[in-house]
C-alpha atoms as a PDB file:
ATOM      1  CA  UNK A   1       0.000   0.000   0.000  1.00  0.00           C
ATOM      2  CA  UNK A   2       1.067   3.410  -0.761  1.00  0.00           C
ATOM      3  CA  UNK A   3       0.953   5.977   1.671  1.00  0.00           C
ATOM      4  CA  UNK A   4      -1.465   8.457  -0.248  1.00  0.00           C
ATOM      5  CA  UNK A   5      -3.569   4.244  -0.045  1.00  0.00           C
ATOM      6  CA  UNK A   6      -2.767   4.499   4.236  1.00  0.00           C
ATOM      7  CA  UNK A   7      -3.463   8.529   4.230  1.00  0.00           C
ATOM      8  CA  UNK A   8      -7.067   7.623   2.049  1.00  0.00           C
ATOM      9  CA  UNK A   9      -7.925   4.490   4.578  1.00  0.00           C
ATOM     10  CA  UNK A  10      -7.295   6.611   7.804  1.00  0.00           C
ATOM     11  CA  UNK A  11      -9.344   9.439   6.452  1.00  0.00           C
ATOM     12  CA  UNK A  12     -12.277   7.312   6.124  1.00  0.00           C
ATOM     13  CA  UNK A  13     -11.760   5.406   9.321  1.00  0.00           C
ATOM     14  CA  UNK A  14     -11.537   8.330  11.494  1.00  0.00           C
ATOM     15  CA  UNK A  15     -14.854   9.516   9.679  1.00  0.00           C
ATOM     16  CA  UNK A  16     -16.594   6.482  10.073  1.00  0.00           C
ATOM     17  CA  UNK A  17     -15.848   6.758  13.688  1.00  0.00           C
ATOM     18  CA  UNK A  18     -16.910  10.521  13.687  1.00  0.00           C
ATOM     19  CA  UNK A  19     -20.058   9.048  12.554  1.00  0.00           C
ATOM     20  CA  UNK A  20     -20.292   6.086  15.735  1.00  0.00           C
ATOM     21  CA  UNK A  21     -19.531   8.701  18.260  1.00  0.00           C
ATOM     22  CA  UNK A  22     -22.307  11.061  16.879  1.00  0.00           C
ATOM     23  CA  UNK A  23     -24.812   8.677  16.775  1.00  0.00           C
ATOM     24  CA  UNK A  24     -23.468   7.488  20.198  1.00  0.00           C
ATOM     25  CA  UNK A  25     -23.862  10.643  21.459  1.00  0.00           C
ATOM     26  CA  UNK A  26     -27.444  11.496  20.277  1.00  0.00           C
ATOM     27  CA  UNK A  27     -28.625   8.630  22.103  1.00  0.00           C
ATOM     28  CA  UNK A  28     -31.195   9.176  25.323  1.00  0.00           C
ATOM     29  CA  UNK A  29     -28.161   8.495  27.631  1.00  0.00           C
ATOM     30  CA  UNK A  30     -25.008   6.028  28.434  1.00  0.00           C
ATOM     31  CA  UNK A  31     -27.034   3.342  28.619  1.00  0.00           C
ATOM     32  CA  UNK A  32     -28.548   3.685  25.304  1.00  0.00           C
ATOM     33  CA  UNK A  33     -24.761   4.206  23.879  1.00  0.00           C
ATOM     34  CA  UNK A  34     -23.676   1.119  25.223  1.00  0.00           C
ATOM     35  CA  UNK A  35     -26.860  -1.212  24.009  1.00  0.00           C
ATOM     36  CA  UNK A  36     -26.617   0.395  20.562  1.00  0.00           C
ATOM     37  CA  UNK A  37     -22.608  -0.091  20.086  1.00  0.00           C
ATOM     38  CA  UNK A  38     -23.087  -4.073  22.173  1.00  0.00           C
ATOM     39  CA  UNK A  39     -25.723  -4.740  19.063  1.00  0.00           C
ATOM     40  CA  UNK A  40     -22.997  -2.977  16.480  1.00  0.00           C
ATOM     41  CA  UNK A  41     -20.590  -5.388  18.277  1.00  0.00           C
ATOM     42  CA  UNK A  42     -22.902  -8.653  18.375  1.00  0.00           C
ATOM     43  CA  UNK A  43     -23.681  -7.719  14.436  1.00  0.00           C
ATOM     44  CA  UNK A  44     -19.770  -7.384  13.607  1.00  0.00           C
ATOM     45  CA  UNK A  45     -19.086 -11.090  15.599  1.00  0.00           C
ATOM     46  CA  UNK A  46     -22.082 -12.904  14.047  1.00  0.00           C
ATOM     47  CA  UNK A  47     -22.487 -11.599  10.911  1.00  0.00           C
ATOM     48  CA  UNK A  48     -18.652 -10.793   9.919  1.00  0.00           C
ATOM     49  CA  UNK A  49     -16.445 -13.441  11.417  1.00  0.00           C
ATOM     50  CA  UNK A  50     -16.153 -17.034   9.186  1.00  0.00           C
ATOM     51  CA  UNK A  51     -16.291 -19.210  12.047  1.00  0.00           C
ATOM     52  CA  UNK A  52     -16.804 -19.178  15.672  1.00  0.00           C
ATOM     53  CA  UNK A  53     -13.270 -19.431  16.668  1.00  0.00           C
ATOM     54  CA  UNK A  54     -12.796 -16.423  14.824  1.00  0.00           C
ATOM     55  CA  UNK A  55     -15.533 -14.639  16.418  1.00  0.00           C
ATOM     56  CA  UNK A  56     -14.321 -16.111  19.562  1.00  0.00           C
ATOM     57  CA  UNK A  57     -11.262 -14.451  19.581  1.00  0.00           C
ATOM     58  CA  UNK A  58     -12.378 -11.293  18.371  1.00  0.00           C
ATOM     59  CA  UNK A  59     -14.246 -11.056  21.114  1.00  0.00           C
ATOM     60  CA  UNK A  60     -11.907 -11.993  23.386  1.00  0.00           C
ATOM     61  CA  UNK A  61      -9.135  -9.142  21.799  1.00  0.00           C
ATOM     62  CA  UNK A  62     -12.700  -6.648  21.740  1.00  0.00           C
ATOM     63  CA  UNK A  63     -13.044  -7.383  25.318  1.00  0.00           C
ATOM     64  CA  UNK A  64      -9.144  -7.238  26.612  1.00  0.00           C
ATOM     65  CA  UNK A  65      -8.833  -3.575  24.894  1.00  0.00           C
ATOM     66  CA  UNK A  66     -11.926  -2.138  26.658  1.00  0.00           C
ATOM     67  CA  UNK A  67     -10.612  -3.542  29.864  1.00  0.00           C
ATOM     68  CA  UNK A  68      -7.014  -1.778  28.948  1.00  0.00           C
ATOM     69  CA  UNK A  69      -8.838   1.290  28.146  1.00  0.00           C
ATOM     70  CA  UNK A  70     -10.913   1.778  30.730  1.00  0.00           C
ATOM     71  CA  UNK A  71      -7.566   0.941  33.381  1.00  0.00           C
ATOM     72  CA  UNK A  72      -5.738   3.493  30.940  1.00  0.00           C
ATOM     73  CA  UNK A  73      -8.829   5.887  31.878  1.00  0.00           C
ATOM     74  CA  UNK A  74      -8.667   4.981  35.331  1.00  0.00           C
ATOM     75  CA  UNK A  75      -4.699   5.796  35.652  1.00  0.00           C
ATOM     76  CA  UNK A  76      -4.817   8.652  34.291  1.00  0.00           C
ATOM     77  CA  UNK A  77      -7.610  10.313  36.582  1.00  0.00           C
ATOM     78  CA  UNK A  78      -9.928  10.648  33.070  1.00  0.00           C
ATOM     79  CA  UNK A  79     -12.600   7.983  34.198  1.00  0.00           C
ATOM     80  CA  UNK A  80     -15.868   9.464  35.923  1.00  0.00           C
ATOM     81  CA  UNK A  81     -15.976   7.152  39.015  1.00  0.00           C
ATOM     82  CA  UNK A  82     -13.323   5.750  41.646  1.00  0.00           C
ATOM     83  CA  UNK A  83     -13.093   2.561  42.863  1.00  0.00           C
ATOM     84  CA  UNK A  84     -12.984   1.256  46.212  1.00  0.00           C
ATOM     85  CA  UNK A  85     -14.681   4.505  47.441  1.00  0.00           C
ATOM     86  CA  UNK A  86     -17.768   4.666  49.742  1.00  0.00           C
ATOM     87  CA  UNK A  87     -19.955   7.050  47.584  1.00  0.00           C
END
């Protein structure tokens, strides 16, 4: 691949995730965000994977970078809550 190929690929990945997030964010609340991108993500695994190995592991990859991210969050002081708090 060429780079102008890598430069044209990012460009529409990062819009395509413009997109998510907006939709994301119009939703009626967090909640709502999180059932409509765990249906994106049950549609991706189900419908997009050849076997169930392979959907297996995606998941399991899906499911160790949201844990990494959300400890990432937590490290850095960006994540809403604290744990092992009282309130």
């Amino acid at each position: 691949m060429s780079d102008d190929d890598l430069e044209k690929e990012a460009r529409v990945i990062i819009e395509s995730v413009t997109e998510i997030l907006c939709i994301l964010n119009e939703a009626p609340g967090p909640n709502a965000s999180l059932q409509i991108l765990s249906a994106a993500t049950v549609f991706v695994l189900c419908n997009g994977m050849a076997s169930a190995q392979d959907a297996d592991q995606a998941y399991q990859v899906f499911m160790n970078v949201i844990a990494e991210a959300l400890q990432r969050a937590e490290d850095s002081g960006s994540a809403m809550w604290t744990r092992g708090t009282l309130h």
